[in-house]
N, C-alpha and C. Protein backbone atom coordinates (compact mmCIF):
# COMPACT_ATOMS: atom_id res chain seq x y z
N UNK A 1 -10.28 3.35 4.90
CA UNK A 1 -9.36 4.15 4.14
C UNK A 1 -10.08 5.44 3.75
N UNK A 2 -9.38 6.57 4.15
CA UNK A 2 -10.19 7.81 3.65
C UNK A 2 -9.05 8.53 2.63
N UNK A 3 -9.72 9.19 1.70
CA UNK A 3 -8.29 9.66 0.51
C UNK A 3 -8.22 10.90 0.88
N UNK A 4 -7.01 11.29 0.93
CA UNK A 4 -7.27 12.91 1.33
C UNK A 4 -6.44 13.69 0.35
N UNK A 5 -6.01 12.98 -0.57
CA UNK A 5 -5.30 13.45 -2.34
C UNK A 5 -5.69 12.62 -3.52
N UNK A 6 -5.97 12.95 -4.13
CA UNK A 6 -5.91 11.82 -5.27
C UNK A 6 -5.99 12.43 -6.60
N UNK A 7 -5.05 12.09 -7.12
CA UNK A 7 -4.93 12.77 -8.92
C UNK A 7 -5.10 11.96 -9.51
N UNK A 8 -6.39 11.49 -10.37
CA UNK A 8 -6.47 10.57 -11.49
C UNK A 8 -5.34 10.80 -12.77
N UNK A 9 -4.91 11.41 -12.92
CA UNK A 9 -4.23 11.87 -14.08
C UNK A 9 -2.31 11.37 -13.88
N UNK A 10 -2.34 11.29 -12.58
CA UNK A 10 -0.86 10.98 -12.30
C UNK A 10 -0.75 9.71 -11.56
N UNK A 11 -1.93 9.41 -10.78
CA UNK A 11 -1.91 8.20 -9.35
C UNK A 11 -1.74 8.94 -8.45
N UNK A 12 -0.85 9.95 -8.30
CA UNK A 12 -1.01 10.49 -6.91
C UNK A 12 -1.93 10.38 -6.04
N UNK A 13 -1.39 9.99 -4.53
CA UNK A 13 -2.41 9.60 -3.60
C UNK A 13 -2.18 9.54 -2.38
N UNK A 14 -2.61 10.22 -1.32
CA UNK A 14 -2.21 10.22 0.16
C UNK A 14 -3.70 9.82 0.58
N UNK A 15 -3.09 8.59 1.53
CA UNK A 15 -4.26 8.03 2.46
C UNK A 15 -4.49 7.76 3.60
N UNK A 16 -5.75 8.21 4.13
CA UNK A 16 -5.50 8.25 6.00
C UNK A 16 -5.98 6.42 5.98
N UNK A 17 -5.01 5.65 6.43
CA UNK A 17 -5.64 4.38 6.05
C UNK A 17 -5.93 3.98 8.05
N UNK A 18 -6.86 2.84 8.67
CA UNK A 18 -7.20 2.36 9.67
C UNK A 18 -6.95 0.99 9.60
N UNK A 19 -6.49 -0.05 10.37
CA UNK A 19 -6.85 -1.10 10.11
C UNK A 19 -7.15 -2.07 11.72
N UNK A 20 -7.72 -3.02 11.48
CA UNK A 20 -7.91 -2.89 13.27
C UNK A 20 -7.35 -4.30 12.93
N UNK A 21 -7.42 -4.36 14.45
CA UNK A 21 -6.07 -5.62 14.90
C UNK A 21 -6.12 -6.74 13.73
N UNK A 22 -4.88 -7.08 13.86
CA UNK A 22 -5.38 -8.33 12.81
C UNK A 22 -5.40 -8.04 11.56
N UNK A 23 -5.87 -7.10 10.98
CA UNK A 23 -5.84 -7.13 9.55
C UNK A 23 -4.63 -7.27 8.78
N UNK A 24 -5.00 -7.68 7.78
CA UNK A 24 -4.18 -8.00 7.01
C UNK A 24 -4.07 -7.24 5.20
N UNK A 25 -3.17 -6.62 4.69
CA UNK A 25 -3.27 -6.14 3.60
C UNK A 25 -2.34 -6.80 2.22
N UNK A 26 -3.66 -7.68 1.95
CA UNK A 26 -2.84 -9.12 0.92
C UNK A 26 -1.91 -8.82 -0.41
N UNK A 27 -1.13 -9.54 -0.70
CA UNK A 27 -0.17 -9.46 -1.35
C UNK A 27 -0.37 -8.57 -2.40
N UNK A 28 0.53 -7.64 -2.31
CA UNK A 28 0.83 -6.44 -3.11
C UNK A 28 2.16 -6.10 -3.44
N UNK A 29 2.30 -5.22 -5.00
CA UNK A 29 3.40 -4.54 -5.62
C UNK A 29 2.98 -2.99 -5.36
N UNK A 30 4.33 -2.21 -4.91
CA UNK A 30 4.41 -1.10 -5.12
C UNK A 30 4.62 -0.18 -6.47
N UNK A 31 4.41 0.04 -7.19
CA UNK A 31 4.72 -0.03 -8.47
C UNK A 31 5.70 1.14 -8.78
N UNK A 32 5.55 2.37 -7.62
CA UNK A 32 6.30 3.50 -7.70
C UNK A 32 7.01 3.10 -5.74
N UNK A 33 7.45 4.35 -5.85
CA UNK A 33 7.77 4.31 -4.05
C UNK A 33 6.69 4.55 -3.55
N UNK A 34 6.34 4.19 -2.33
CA UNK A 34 5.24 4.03 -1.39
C UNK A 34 6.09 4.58 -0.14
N UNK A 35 5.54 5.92 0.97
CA UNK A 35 6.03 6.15 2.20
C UNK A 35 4.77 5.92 2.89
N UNK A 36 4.98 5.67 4.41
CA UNK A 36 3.58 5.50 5.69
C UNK A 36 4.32 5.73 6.48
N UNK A 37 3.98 6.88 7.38
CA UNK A 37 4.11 7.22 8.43
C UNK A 37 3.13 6.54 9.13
N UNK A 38 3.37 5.77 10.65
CA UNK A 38 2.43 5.22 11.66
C UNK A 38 1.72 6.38 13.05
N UNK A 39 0.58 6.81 12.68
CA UNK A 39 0.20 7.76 13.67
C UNK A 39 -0.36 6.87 14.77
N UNK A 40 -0.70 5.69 15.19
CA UNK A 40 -1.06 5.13 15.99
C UNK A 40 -0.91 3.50 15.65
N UNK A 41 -0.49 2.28 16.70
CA UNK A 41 -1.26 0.88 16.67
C UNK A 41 0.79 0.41 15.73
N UNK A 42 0.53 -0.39 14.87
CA UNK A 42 1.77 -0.76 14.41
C UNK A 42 1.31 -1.24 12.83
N UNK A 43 2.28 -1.56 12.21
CA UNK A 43 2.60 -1.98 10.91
C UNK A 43 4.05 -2.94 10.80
N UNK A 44 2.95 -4.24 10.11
CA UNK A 44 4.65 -5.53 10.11
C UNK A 44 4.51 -5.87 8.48
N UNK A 45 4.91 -6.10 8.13
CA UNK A 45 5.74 -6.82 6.59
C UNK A 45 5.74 -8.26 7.02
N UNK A 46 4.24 -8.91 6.70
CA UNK A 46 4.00 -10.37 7.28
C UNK A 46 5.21 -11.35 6.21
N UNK A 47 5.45 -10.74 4.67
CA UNK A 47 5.94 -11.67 3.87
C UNK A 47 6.57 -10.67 2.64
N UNK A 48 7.62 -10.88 2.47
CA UNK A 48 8.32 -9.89 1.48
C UNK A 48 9.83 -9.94 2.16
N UNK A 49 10.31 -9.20 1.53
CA UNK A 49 11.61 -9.09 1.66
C UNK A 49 12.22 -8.53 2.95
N UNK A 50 11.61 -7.65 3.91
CA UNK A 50 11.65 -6.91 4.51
C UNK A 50 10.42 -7.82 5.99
N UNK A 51 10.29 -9.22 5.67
CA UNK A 51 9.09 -10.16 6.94
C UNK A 51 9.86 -9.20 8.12
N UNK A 52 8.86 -9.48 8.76
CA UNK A 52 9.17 -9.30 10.08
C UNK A 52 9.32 -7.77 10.97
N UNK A 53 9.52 -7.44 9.83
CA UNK A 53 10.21 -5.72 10.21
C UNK A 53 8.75 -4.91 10.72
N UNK A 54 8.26 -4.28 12.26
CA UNK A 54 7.54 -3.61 12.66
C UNK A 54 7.68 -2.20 12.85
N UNK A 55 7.01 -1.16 12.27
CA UNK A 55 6.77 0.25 12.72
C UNK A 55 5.92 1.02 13.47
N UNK A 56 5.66 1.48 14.39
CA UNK A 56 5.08 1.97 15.36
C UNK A 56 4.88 3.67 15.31
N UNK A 57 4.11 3.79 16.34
CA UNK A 57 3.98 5.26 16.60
C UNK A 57 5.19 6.53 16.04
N UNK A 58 4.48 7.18 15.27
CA UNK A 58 5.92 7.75 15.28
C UNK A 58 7.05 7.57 14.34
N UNK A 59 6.75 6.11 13.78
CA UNK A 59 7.86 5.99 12.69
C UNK A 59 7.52 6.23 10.97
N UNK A 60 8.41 5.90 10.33
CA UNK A 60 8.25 6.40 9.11
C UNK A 60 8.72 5.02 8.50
N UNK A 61 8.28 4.86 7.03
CA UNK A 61 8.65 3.45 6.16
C UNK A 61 8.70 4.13 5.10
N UNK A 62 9.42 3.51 3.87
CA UNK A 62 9.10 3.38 2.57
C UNK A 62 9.45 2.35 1.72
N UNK A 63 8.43 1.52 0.51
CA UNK A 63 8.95 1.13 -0.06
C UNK A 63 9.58 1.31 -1.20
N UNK A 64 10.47 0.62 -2.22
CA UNK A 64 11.14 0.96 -3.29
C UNK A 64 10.08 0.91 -4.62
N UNK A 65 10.44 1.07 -5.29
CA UNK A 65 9.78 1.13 -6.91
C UNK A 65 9.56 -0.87 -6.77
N UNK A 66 8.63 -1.86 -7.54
CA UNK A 66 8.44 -2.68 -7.34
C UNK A 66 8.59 -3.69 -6.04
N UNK A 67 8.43 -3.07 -5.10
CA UNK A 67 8.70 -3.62 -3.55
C UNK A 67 7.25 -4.16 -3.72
N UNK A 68 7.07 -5.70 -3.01
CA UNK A 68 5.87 -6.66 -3.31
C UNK A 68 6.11 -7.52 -1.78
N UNK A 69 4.90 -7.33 -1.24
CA UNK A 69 4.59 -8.21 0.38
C UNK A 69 3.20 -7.65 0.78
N UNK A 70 3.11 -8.32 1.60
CA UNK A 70 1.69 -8.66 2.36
C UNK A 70 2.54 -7.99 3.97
N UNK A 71 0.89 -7.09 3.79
CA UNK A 71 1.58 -6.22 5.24
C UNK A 71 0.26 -6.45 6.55
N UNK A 72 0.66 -6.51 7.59
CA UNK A 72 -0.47 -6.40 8.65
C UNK A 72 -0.28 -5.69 9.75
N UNK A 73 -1.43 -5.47 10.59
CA UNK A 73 -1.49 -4.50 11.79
C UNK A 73 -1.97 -5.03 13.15
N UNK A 74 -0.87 -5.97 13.27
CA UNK A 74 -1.36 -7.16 14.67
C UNK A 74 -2.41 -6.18 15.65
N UNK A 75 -1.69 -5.17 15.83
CA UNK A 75 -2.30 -4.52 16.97
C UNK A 75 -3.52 -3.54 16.89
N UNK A 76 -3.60 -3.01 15.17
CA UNK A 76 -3.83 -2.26 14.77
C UNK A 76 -3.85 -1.50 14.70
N UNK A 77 -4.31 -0.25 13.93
CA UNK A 77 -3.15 1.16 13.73
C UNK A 77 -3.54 2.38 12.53
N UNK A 78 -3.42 3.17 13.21
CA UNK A 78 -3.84 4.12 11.89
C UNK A 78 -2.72 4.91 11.22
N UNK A 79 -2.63 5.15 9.81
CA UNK A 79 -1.34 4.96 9.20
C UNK A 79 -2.01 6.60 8.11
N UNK A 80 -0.94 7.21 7.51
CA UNK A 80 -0.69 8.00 6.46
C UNK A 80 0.40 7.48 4.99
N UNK A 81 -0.50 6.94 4.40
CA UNK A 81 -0.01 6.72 3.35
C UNK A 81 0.24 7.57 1.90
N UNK A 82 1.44 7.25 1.78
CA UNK A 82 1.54 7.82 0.19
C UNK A 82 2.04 7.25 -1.34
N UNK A 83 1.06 7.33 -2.42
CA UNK A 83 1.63 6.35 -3.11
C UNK A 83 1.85 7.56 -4.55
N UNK A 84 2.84 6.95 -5.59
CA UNK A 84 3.32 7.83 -6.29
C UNK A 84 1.77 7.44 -8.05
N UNK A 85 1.65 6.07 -7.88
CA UNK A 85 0.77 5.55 -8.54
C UNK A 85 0.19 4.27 -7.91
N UNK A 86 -1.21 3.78 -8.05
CA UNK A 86 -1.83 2.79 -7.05
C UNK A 86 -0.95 1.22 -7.34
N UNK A 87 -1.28 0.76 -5.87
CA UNK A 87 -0.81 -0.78 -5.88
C UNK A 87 -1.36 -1.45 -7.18
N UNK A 88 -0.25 -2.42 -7.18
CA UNK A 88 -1.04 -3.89 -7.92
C UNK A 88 -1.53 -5.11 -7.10
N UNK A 89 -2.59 -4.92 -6.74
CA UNK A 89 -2.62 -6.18 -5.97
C UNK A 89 -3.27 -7.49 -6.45
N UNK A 90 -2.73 -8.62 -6.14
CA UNK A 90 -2.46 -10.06 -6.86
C UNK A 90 -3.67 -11.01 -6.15
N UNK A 91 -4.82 -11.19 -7.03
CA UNK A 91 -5.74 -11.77 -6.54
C UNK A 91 -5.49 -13.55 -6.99
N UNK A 92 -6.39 -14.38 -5.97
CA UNK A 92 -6.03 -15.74 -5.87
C UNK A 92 -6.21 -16.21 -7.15
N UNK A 93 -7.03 -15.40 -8.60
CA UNK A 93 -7.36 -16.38 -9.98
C UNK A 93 -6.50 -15.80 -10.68
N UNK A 94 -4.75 -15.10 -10.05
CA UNK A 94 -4.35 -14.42 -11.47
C UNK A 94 -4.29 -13.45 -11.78
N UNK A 95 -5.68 -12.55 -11.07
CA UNK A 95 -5.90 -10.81 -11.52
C UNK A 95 -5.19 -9.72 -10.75
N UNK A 96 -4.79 -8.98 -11.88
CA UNK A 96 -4.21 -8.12 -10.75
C UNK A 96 -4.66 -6.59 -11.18
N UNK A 97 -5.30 -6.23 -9.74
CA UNK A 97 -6.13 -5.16 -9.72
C UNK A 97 -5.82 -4.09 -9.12
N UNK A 98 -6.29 -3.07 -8.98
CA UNK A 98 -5.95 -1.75 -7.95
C UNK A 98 -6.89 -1.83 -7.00
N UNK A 99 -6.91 -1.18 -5.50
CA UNK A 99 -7.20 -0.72 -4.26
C UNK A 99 -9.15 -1.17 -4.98
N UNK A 100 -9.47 -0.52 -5.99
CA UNK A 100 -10.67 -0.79 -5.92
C UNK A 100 -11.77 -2.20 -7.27
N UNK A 101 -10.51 -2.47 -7.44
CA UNK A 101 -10.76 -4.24 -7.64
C UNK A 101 -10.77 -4.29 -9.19
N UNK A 102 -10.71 -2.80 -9.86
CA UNK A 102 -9.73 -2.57 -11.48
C UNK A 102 -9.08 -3.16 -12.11
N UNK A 103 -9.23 -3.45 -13.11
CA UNK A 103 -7.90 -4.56 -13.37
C UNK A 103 -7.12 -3.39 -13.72
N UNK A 104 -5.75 -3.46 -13.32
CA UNK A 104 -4.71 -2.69 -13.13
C UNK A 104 -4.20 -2.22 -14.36
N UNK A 105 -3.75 -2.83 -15.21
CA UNK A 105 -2.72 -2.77 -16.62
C UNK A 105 -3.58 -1.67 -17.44
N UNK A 106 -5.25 -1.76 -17.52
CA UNK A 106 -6.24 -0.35 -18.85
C UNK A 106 -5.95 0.36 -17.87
N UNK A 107 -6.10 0.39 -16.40
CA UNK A 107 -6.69 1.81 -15.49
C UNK A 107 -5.15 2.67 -15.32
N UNK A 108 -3.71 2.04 -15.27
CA UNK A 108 -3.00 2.23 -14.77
C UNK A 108 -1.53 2.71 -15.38
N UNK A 109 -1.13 2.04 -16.50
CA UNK A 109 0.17 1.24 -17.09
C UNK A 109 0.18 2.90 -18.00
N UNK A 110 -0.70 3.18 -18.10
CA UNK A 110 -0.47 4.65 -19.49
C UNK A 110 0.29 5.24 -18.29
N UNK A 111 0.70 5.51 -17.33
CA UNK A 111 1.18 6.40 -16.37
C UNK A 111 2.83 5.88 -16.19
N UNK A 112 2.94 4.72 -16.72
CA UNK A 112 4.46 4.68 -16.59
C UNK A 112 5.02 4.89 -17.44
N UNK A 113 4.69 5.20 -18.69
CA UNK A 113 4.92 5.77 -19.99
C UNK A 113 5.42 7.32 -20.14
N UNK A 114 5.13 7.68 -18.85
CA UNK A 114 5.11 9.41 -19.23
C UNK A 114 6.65 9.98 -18.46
């Protein structure tokens, strides 16, 4: 993942993200809308509301304000992401943290207030 925006002050965040075959990006909330454009490889929605659904070269996604699934890149794929404020993502003891393992609610929650 390389950041190529990031506003601490708002969440704002565009990311050149990579993931190689197989990977998998574990269960997560969007907390604002989330768009990814696919510049190469694919992107599937392993579990969420939206399973199954693949984007490829060329296409565009977004999710809604609290949209929550586990996404992967069978083939793998390099993606442009944009988020309005960072994921919540739901670790196996309970915690739920941001992209860099934060607990989410001190680093984050003052931003939905505004």
């Amino acid at each position: 993942m390389k950041t190529l925006l990031f506003d601490p002050k708002s969440g704002l965040a565009t990311m050149l993200m990579k993931m190689a075959p197989g990977a998998v990006l574990p269960d997560h909330e969007h907390v604002l809308i989330e768009q990814t454009y696919v510049l190469e490889g694919s992107l599937v929605d392993k579990e969420g509301p939206d399973a199954g659904i693949e984007v490829g070269p060329g296409e565009f996604v977004w999710r809604p304000a609290g949209s929550r699934h586990v996404a992967w890149s069978p083939k793998g794929g390099t993606f442009i992401a944009m988020f309005q404020i960072p994921n919540k993502f739901f670790e196996q003891d309970g915690r739920v943290v941001d992209a860099s393992g934060k607990d989410w609610d001190p680093a984050w929650s003052q931003l939905l207030s505004k």
